[in-house]
N, C-alpha and C. Protein backbone atom coordinates (compact mmCIF):
# COMPACT_ATOMS: atom_id res chain seq x y z
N UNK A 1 0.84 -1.19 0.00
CA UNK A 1 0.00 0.00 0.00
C UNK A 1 0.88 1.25 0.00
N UNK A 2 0.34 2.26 -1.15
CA UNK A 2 1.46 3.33 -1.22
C UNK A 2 1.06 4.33 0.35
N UNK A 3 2.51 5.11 0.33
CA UNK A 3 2.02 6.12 1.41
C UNK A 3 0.54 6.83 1.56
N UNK A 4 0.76 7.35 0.44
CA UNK A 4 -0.77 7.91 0.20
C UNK A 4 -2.05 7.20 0.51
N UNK A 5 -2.47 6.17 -0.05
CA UNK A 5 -3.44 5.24 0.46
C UNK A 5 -3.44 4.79 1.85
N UNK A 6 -2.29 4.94 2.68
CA UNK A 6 -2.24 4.52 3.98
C UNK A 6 -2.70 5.77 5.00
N UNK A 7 -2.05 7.04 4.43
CA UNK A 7 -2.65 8.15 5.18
C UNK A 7 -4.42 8.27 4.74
N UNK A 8 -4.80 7.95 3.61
CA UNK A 8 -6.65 8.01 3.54
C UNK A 8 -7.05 7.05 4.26
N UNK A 9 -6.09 5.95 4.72
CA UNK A 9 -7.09 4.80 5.30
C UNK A 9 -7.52 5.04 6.89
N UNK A 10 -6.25 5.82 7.17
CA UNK A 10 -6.08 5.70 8.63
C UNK A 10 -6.48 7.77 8.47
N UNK A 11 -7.06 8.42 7.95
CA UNK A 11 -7.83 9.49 7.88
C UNK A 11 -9.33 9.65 8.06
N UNK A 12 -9.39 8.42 7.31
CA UNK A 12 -10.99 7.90 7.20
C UNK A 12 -11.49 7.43 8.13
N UNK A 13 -10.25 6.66 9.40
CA UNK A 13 -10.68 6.01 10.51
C UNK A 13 -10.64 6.89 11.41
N UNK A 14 -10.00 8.27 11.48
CA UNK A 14 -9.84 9.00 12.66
C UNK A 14 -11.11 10.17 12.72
N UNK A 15 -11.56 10.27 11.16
CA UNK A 15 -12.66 11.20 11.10
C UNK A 15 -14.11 11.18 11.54
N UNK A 16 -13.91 9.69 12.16
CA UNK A 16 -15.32 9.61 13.01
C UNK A 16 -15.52 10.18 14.13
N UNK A 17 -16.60 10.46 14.55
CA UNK A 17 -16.61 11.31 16.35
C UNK A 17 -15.95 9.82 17.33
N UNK A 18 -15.73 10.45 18.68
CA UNK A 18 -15.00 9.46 19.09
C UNK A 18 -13.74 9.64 18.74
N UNK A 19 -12.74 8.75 19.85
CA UNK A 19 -11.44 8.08 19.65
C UNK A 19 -11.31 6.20 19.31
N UNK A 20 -10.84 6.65 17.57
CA UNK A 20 -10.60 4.84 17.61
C UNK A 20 -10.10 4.00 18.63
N UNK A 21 -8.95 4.33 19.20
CA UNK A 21 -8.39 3.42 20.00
C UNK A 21 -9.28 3.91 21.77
N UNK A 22 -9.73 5.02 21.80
CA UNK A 22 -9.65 5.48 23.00
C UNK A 22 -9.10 6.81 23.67
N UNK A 23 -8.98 6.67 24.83
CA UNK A 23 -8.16 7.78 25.29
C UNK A 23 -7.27 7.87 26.03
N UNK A 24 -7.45 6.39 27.08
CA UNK A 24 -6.46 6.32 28.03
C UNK A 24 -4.83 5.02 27.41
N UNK A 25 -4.09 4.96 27.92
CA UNK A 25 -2.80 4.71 27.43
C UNK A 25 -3.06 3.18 26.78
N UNK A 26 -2.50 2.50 26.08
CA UNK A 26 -2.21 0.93 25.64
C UNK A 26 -1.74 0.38 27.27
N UNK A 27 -2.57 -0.34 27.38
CA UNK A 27 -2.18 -1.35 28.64
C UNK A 27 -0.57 -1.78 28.56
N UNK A 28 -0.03 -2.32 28.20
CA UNK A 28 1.52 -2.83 28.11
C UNK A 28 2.16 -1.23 28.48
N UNK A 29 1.59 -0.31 27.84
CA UNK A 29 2.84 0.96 28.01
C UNK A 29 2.54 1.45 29.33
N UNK A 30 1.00 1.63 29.93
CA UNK A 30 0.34 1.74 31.22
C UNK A 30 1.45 0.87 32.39
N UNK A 31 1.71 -0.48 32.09
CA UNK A 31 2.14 -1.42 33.36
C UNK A 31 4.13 -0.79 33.57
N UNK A 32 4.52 -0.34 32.31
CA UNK A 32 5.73 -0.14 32.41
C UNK A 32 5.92 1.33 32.98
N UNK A 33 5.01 1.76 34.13
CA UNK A 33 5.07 3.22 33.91
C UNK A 33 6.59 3.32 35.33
N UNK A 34 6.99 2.22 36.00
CA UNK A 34 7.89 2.07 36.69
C UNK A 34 9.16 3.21 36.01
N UNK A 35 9.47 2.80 34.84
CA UNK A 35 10.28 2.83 33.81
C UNK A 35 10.29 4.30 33.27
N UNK A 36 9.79 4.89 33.56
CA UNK A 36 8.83 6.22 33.27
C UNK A 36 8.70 7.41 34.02
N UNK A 37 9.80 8.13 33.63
CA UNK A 37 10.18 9.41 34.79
C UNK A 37 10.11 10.93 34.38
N UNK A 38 9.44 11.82 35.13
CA UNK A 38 9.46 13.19 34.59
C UNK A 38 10.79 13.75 34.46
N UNK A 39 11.00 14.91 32.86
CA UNK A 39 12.25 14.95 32.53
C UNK A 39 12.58 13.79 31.61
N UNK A 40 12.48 13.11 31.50
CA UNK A 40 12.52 11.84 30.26
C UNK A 40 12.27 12.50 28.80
N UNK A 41 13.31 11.96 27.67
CA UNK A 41 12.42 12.52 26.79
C UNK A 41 12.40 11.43 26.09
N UNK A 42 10.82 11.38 25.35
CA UNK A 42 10.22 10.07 24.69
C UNK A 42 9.52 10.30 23.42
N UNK A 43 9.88 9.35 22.42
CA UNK A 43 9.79 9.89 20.56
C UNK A 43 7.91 8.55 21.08
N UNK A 44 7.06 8.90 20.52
CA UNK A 44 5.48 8.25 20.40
C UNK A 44 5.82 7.92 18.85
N UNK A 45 5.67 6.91 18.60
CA UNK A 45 6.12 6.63 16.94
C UNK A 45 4.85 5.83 16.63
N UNK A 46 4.05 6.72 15.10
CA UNK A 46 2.84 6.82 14.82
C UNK A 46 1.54 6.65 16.14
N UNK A 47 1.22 7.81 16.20
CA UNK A 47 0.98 8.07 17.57
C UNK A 47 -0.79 7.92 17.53
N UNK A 48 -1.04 8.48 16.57
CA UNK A 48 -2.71 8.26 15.58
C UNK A 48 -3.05 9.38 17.00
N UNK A 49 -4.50 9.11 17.75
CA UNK A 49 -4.91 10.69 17.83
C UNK A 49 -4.65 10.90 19.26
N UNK A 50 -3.27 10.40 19.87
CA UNK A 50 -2.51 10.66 21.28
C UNK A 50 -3.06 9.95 22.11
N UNK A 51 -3.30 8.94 22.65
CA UNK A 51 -3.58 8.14 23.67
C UNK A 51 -1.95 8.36 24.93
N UNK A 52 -1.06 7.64 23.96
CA UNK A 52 0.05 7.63 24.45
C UNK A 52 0.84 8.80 24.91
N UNK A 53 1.02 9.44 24.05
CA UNK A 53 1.90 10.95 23.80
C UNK A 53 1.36 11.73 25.15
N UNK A 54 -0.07 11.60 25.33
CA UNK A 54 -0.92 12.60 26.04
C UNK A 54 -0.28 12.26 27.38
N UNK A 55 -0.70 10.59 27.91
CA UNK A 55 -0.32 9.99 28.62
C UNK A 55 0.76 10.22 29.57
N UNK A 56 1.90 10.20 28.22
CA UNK A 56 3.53 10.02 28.56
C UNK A 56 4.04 11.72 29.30
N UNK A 57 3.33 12.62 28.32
CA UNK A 57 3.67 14.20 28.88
C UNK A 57 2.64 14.25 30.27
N UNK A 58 1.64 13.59 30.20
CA UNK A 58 1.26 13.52 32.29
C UNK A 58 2.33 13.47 32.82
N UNK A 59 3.21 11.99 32.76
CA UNK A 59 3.46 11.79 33.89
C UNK A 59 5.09 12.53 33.86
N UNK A 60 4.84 13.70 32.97
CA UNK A 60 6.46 14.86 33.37
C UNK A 60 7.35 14.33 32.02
N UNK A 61 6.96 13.87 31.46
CA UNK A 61 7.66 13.69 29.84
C UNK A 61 8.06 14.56 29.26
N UNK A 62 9.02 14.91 28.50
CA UNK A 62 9.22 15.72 27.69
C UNK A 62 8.68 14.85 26.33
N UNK A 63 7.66 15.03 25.13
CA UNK A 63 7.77 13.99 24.79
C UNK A 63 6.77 14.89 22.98
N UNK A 64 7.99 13.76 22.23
CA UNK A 64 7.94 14.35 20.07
C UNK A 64 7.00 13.28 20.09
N UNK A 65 6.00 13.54 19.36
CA UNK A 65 4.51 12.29 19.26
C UNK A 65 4.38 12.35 17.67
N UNK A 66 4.55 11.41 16.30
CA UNK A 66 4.20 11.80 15.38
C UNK A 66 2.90 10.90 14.86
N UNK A 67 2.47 11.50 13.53
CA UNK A 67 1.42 10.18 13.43
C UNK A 67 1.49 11.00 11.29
N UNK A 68 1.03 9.92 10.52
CA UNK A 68 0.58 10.13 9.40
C UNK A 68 -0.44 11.40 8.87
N UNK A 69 -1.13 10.51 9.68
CA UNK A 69 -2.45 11.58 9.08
C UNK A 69 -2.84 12.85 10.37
N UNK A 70 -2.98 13.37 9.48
CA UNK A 70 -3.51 15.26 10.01
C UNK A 70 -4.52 15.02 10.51
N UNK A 71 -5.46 14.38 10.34
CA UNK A 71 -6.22 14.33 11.31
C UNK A 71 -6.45 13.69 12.38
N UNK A 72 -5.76 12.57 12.25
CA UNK A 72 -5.14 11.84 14.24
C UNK A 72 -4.55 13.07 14.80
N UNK A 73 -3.89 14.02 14.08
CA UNK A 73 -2.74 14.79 14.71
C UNK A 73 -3.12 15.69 15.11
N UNK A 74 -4.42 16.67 14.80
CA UNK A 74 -5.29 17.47 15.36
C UNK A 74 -6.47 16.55 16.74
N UNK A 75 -6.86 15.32 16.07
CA UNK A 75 -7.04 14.72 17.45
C UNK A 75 -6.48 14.68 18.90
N UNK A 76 -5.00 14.33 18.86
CA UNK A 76 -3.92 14.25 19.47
C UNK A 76 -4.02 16.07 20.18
N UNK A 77 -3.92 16.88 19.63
CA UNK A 77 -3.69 18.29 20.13
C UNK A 77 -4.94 18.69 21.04
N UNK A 78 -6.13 18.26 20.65
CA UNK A 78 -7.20 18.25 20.97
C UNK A 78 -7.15 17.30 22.25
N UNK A 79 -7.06 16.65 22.15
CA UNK A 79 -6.61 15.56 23.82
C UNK A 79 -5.81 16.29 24.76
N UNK A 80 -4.25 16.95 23.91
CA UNK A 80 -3.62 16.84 24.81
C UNK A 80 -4.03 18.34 26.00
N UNK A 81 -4.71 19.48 24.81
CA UNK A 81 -5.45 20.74 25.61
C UNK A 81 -6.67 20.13 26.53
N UNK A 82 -7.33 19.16 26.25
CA UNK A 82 -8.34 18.97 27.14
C UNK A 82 -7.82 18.09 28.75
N UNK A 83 -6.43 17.53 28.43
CA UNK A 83 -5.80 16.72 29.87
C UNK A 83 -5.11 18.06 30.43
N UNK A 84 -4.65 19.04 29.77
CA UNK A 84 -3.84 20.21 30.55
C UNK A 84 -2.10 20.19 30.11
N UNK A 85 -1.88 19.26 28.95
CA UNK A 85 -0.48 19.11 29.03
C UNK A 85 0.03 19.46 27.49
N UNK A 86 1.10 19.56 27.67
CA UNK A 86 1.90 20.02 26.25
C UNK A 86 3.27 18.89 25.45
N UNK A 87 2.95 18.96 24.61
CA UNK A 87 3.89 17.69 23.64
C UNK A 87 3.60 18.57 22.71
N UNK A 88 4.89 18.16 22.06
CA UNK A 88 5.04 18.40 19.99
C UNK A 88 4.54 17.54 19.62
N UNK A 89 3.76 17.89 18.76
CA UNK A 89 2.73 17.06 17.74
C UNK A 89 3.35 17.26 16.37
N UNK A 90 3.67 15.79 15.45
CA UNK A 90 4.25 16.56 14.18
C UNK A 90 3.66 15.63 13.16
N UNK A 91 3.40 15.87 12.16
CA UNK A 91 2.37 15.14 11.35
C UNK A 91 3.94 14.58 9.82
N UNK A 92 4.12 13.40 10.41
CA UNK A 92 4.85 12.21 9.41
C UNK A 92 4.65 11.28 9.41
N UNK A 93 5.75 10.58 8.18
CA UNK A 93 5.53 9.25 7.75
C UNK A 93 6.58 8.16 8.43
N UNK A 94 6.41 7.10 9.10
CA UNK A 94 7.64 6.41 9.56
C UNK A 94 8.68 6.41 8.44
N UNK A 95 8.69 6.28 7.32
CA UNK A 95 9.09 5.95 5.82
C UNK A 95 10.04 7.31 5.85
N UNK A 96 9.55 8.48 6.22
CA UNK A 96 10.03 10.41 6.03
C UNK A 96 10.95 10.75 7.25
N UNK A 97 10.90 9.99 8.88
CA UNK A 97 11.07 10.46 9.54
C UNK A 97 12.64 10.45 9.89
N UNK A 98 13.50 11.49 10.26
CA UNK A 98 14.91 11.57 10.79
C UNK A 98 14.90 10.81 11.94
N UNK A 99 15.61 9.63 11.55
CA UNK A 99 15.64 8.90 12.93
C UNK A 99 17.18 9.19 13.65
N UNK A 100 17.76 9.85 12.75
CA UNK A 100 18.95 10.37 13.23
C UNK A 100 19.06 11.70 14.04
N UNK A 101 17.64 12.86 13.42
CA UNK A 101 17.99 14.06 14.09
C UNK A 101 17.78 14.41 15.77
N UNK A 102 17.33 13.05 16.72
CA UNK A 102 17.45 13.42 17.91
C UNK A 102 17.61 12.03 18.44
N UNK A 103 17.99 12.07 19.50
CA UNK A 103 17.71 10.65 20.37
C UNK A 103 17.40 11.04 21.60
N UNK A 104 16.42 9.86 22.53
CA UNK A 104 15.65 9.75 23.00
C UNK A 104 15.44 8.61 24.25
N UNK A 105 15.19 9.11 25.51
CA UNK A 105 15.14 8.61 26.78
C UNK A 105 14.53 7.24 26.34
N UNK A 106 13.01 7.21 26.02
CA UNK A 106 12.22 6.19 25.85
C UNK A 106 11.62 6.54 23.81
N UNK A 107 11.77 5.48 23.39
CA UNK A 107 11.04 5.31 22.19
C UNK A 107 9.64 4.22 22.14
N UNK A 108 8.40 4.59 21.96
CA UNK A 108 7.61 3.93 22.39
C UNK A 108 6.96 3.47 20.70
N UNK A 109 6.55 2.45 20.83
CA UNK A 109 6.16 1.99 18.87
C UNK A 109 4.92 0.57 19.89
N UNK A 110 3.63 1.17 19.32
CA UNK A 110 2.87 0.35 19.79
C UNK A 110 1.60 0.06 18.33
N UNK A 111 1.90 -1.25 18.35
CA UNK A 111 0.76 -1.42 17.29
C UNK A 111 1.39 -0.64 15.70
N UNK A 112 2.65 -0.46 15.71
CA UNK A 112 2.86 -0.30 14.27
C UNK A 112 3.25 -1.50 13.36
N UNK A 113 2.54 -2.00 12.86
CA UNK A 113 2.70 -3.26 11.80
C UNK A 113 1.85 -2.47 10.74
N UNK A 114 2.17 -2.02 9.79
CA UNK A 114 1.42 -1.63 8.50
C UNK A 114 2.43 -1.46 7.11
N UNK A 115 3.97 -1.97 7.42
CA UNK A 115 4.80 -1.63 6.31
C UNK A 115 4.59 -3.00 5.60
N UNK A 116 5.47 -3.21 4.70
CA UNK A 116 6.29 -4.39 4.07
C UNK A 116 7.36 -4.30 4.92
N UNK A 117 8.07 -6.24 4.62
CA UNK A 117 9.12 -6.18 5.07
C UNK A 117 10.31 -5.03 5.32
N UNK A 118 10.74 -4.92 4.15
CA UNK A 118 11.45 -4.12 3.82
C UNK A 118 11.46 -2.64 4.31
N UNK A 119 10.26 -2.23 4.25
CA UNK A 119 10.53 -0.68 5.33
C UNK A 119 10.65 -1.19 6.82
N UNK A 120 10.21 -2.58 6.77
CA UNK A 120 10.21 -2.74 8.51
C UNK A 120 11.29 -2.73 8.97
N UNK A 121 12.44 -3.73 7.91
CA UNK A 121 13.73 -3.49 8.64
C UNK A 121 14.44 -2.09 8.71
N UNK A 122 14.10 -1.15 7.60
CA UNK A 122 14.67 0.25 7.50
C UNK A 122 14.37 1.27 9.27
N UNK A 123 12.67 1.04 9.08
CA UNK A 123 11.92 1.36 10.36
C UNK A 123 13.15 0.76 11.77
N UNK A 124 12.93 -0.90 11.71
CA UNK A 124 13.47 -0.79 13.18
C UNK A 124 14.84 -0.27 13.08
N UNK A 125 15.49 -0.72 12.32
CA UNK A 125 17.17 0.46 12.28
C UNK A 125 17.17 1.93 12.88
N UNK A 126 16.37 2.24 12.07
CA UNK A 126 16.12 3.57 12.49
C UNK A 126 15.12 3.94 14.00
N UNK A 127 14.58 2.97 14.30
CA UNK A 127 14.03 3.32 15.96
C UNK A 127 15.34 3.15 16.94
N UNK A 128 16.36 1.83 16.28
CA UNK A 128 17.73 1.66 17.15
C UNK A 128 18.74 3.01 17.13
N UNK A 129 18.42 3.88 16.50
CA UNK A 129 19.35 4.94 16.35
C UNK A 129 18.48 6.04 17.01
N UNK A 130 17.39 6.10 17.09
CA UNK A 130 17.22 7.02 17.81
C UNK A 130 16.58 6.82 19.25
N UNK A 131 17.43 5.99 20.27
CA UNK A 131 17.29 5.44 21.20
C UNK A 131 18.20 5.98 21.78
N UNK A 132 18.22 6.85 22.73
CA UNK A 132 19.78 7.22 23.47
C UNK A 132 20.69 6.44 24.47
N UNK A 133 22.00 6.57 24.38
CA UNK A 133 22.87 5.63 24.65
C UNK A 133 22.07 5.59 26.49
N UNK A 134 21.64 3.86 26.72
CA UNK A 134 21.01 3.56 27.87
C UNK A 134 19.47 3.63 28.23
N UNK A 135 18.98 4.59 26.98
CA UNK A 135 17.70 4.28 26.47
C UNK A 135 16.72 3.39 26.72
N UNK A 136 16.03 3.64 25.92
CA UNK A 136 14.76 1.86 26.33
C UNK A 136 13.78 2.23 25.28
N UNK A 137 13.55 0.98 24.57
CA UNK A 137 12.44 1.05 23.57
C UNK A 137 11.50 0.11 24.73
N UNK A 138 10.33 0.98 24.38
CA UNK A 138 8.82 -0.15 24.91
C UNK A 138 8.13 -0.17 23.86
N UNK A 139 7.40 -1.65 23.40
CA UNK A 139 7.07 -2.00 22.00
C UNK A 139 6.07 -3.21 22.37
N UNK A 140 4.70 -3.17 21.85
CA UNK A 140 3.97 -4.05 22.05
C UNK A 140 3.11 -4.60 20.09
N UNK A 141 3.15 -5.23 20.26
CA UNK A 141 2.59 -5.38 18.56
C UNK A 141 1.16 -7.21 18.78
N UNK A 142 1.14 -6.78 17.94
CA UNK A 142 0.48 -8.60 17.41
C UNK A 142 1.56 -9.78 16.56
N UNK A 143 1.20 -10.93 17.11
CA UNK A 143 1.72 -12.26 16.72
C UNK A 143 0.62 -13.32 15.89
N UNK A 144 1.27 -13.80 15.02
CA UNK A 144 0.72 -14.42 13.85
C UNK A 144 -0.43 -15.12 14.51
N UNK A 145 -0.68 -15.34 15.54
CA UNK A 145 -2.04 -15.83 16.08
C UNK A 145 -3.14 -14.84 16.08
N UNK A 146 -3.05 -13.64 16.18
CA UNK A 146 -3.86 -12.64 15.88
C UNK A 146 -4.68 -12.90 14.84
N UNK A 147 -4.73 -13.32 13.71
CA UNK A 147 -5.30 -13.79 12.66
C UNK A 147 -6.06 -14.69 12.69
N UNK A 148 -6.21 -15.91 13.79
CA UNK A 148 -7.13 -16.28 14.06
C UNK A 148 -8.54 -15.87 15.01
N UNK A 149 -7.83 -14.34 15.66
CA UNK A 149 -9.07 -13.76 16.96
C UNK A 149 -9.74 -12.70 15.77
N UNK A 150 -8.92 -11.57 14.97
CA UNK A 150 -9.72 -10.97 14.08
C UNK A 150 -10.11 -9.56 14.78
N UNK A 151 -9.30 -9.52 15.86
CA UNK A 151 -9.77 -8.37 16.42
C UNK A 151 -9.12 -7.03 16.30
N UNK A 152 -8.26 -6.77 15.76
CA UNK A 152 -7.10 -5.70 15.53
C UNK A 152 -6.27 -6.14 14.67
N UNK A 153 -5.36 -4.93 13.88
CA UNK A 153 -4.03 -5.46 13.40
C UNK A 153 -4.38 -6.13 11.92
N UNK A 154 -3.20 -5.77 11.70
CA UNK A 154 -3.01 -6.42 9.89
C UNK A 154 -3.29 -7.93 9.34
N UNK A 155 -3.65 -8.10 8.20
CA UNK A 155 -4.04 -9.26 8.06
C UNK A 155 -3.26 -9.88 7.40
N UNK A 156 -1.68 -9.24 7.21
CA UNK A 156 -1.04 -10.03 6.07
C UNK A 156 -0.10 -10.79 7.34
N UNK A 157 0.11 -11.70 7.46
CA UNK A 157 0.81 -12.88 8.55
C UNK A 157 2.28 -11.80 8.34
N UNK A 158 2.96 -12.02 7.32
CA UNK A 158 4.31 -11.08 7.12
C UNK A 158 4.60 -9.55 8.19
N UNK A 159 3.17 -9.10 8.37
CA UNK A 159 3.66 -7.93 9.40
C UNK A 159 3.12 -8.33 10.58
N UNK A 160 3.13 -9.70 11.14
CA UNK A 160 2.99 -9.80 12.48
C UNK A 160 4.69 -10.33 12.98
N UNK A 161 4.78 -10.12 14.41
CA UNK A 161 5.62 -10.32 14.85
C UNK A 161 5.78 -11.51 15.63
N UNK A 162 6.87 -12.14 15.60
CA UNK A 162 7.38 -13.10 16.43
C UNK A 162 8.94 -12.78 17.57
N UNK A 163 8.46 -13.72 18.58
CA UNK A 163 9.93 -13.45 19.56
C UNK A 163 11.41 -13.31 18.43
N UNK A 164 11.17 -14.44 17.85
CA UNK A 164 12.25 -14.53 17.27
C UNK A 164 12.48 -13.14 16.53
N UNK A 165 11.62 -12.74 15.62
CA UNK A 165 12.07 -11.95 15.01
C UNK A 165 12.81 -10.72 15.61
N UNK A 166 11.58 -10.06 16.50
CA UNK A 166 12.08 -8.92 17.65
C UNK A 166 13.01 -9.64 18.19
N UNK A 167 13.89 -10.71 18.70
CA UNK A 167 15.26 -10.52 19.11
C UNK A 167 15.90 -10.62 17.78
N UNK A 168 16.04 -10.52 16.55
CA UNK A 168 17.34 -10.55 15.31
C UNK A 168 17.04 -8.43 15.34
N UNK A 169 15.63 -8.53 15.16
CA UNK A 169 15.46 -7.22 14.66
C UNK A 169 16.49 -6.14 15.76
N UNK A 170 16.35 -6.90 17.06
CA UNK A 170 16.83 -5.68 18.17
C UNK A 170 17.81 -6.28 18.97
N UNK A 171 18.49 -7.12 18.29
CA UNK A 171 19.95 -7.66 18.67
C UNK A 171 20.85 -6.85 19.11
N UNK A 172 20.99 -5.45 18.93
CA UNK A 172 22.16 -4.13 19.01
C UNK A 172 21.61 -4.32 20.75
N UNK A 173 20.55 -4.77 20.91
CA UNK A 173 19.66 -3.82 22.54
C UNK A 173 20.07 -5.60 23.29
N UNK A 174 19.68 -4.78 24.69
CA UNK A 174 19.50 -5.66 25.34
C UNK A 174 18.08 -6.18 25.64
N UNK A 175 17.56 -7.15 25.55
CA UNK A 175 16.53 -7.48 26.09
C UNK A 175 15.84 -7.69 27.36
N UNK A 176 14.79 -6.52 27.90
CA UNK A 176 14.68 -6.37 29.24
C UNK A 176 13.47 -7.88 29.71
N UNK A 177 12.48 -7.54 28.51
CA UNK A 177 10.97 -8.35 29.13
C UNK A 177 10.90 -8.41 27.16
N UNK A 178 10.59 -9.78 26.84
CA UNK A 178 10.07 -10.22 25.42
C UNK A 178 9.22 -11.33 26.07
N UNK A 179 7.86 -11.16 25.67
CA UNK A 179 6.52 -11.89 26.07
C UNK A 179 5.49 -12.45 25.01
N UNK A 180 5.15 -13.42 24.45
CA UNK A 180 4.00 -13.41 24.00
C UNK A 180 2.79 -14.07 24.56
N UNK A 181 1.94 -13.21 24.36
CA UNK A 181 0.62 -13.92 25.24
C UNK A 181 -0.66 -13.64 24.63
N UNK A 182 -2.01 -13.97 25.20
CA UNK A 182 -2.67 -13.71 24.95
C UNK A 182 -3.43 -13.28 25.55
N UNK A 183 -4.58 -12.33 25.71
CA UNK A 183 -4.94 -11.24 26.57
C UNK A 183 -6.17 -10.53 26.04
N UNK A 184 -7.56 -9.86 26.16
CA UNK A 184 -8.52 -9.26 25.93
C UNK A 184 -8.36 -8.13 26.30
N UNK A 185 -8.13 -7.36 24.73
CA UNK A 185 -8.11 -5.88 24.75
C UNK A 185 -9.31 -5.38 24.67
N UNK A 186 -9.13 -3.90 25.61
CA UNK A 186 -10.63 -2.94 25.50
C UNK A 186 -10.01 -1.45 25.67
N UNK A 187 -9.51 -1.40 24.23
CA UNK A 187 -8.31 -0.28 23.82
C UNK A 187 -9.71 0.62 22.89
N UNK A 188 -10.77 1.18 23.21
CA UNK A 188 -11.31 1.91 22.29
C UNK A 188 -11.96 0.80 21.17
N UNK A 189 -12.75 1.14 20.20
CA UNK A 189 -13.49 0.85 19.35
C UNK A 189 -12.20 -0.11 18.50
N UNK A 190 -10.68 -0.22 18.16
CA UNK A 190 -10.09 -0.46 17.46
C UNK A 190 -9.12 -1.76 17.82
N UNK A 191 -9.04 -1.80 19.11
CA UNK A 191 -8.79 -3.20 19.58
C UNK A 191 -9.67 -3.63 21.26
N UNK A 192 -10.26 -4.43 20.57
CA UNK A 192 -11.17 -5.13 21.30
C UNK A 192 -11.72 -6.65 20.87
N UNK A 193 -11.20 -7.13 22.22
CA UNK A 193 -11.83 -8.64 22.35
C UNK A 193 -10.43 -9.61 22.65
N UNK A 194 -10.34 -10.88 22.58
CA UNK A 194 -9.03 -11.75 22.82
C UNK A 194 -8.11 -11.26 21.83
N UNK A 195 -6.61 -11.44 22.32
CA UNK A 195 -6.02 -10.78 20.69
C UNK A 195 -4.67 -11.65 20.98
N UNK A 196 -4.00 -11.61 20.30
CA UNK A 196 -2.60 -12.51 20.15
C UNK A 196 -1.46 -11.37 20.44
N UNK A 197 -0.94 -10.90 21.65
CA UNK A 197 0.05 -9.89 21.86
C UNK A 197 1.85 -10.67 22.07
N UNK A 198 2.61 -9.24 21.78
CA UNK A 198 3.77 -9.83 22.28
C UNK A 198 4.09 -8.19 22.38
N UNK A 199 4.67 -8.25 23.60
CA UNK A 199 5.28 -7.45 24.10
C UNK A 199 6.91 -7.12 24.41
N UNK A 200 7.71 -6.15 24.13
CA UNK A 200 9.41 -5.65 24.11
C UNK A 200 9.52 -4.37 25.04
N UNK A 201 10.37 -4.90 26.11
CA UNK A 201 11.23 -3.46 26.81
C UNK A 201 12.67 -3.94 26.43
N UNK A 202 13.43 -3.29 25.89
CA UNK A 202 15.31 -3.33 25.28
C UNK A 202 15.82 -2.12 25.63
N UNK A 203 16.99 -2.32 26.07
CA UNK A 203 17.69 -1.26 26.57
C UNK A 203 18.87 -1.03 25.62
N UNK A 204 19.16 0.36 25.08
CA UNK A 204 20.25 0.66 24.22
C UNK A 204 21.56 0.75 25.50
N UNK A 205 22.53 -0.08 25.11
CA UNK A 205 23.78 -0.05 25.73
C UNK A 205 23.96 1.23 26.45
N UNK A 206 24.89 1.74 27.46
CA UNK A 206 25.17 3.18 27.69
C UNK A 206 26.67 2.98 26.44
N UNK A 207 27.21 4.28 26.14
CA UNK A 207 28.51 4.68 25.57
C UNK A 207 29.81 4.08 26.59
């Protein structure tokens, strides 16, 4: 699916009243809030209309939130004035984004499976670089069992994730917590019901 068709798809889904996913944080990023300190600064990678971003600047974040489409991204601004808090909101493409021009306390990537292979490996390269030395990516996605619950997430088996893969993909990191399980989401209108999860906390080396 070209860029373009991916920003109408996920435009078309944000333009309904309501929040697709919701409002309050992805459960997996919610339980790691240990991990999670004001003054932190944290990249929200495709962020759709701020659940997370909003979240993360509560609890004293400094925190860059991006998402595709303009209109998650006015969602997102709209959240984050109605909780009382402030984040950069910037409207890109994982495919466009400088993963070189900053690095970052926490990098958070939840529920992004929508590339081909091939940008995926470009994608995670580039989330490993912009992880700051001692860093921590938190990363929760779907596993090829997902396809049998039907409740969220892509349908092509190729962009689901496996342990295996997330440890080749994030071999540079250390591996804090790699989980797969299964679990009943009630994430907003967009994941809901039993779902096939696997969950990543990795720590970028210090220098």
């Amino acid at each position: 699916m070209s860029i373009e068709a991916e920003r109408l798809r996920w435009d078309e889904r944000f333009s309904v009243e309501g929040y697709h996913f919701g409002t309050e944080p992805n459960g997996f990023l919610a339980s790691q809030a240990q991990l999670l300190h004001p003054g932190m600064s944290a990249l929200c990678v495709a962020d759709g209309e701020g659940r997370n971003g909003v979240w993360l600047a509560s609890l004293g974040l400094q925190v860059t939130a991006f998402d595709l489409s303009a209109i998650g991204v006015d969602k997102a601004r709209r959240l984050a004035a109605r909780k009382g808090v402030e984040l950069e909101h910037i409207i890109a493409d994982v495919n466009q984004w400088d993963w070189d021009a900053r690095r970052f306390d926490r990098v958070v990537v939840v529920f992004v499976q929508f590339m081909t292979v091939p940008e995926r490996e470009r994608f995670f390269a580039g989330v490993i670089r912009a992880i700051a030395p001692g860093g921590m990516l938190m990363l929760q996605g779907y596993t090829p069992r997902q396809l049998e619950y039907g409740t969220g997430g892509p349908k092509q088996i190729e962009q689901l994730y496996t342990a295996r893969l997330l440890r080749e993909a994030f071999a540079p990191l250390e591996i804090l917590h790699l989980r797969e399980h299964e679990d009943v989401m009630n994430e907003g209108h967009g994941h809901q019901g039993m779902s096939a999860l696997i969950d990543l906390v990795a720590r970028k080396p210090p220098i």
